[in-house]
Protein backbone atom coordinates (compact mmCIF):
# COMPACT_ATOMS: atom_id res chain seq x y z
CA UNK A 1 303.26 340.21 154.84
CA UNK A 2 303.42 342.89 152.36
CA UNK A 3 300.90 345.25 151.49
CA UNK A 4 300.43 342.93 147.41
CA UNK A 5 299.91 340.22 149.68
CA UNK A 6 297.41 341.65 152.53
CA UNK A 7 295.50 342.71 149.53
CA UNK A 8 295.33 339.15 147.70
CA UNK A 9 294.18 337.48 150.56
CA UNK A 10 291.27 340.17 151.64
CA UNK A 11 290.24 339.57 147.94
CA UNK A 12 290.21 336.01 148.30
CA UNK A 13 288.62 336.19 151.91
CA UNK A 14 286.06 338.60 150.62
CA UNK A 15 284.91 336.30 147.76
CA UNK A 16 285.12 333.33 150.13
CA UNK A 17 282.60 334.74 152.88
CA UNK A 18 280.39 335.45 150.03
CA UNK A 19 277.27 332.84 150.91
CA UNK A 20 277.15 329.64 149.89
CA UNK A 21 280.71 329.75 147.98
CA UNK A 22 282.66 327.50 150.63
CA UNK A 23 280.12 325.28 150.22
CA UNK A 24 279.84 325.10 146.65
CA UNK A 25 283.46 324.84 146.71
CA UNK A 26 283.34 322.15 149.23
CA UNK A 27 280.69 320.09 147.51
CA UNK A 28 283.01 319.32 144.52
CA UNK A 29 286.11 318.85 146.74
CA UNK A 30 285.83 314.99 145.60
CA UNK A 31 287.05 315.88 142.01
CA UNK A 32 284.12 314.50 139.96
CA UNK A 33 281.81 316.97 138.26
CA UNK A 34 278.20 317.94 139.25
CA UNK A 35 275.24 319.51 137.29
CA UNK A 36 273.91 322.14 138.66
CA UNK A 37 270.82 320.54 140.01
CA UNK A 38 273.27 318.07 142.22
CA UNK A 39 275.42 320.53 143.04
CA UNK A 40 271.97 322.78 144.07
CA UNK A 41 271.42 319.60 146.41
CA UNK A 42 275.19 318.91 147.55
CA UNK A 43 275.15 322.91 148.46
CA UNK A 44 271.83 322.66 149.97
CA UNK A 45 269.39 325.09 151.01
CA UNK A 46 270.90 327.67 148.07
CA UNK A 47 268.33 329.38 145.47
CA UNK A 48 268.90 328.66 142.12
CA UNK A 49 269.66 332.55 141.77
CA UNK A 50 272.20 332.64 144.35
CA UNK A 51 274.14 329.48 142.92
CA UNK A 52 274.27 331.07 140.09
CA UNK A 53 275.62 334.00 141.24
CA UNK A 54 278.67 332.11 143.12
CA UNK A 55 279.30 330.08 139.86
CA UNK A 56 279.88 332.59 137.91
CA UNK A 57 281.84 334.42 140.65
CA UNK A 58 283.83 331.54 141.18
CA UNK A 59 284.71 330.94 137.40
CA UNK A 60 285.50 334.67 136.70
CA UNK A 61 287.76 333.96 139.66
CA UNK A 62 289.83 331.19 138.04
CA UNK A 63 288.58 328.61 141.11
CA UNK A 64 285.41 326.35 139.06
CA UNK A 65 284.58 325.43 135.70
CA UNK A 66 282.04 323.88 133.64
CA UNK A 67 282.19 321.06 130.93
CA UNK A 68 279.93 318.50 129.75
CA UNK A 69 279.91 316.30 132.68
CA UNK A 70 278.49 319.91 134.86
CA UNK A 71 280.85 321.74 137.05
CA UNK A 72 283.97 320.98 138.49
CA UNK A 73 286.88 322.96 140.74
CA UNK A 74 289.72 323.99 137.94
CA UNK A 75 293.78 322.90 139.34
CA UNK A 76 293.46 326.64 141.34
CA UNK A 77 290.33 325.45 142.87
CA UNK A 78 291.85 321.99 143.87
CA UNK A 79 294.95 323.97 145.48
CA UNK A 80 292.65 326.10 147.70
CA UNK A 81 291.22 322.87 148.62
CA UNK A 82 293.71 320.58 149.43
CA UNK A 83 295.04 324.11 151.61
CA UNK A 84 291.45 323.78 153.39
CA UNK A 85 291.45 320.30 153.83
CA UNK A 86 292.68 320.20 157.34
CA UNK A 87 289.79 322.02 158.06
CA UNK A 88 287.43 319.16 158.46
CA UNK A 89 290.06 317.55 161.22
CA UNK A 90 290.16 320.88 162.91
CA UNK A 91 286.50 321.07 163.02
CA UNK A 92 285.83 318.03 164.56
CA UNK A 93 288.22 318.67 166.75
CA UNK A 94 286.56 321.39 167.72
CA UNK A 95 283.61 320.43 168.15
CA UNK A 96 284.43 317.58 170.32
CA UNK A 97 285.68 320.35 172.70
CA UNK A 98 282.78 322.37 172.48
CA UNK A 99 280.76 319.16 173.53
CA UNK A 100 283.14 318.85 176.80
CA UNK A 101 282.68 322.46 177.40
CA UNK A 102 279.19 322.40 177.44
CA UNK A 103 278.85 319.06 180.09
């Protein structure tokens, strides 16, 4: 990988580990809009402060917008997605092992 593209993917990384923004990016995975109240309650557990802190991060980054219906994840934000969406089958694959570990 070349040094352009170490750097893009620490500065997507970084904004990614940020709190709460995998989630809030995970809660709208489904394609249909939220207001921020849902989305509050699909993120759960987030301050109203912090949310909005990650929305606007993740608009100034190109990844979520917002339009009548409340927010959404833009065609950049859908991308990242559909590139994480394995995630959920690795996970539970984990975590099955974890289980058979621990007996």
């Amino acid at each position: 990988m070349s040094t352009k593209e170490n750097a893009a993917v620490s500065q997507l990384m970084a904004l990614l580990e940020t709190r709460y923004a995998l989630r809030v990016l995970w809660a709208l995975r489904d394609g249909h809009a939220q207001t921020f109240r849902l989305l509050q309650d699909s993120v759960g557990g987030v301050t109203p402060n912090t949310l909005n802190t990650r929305i606007k991060e993740l608009r100034e980054a190109g990844l979520l917008t917002h339009g009548s219906d409340g927010y959404a994840v833009t065609a950049g934000g859908a991308d990242l997605l559909k590139r994480l969406n394995d995630l959920q089958a690795f996970a539970t694959k984990w975590q099955s092992g974890l289980a058979k570990k621990a007996k």
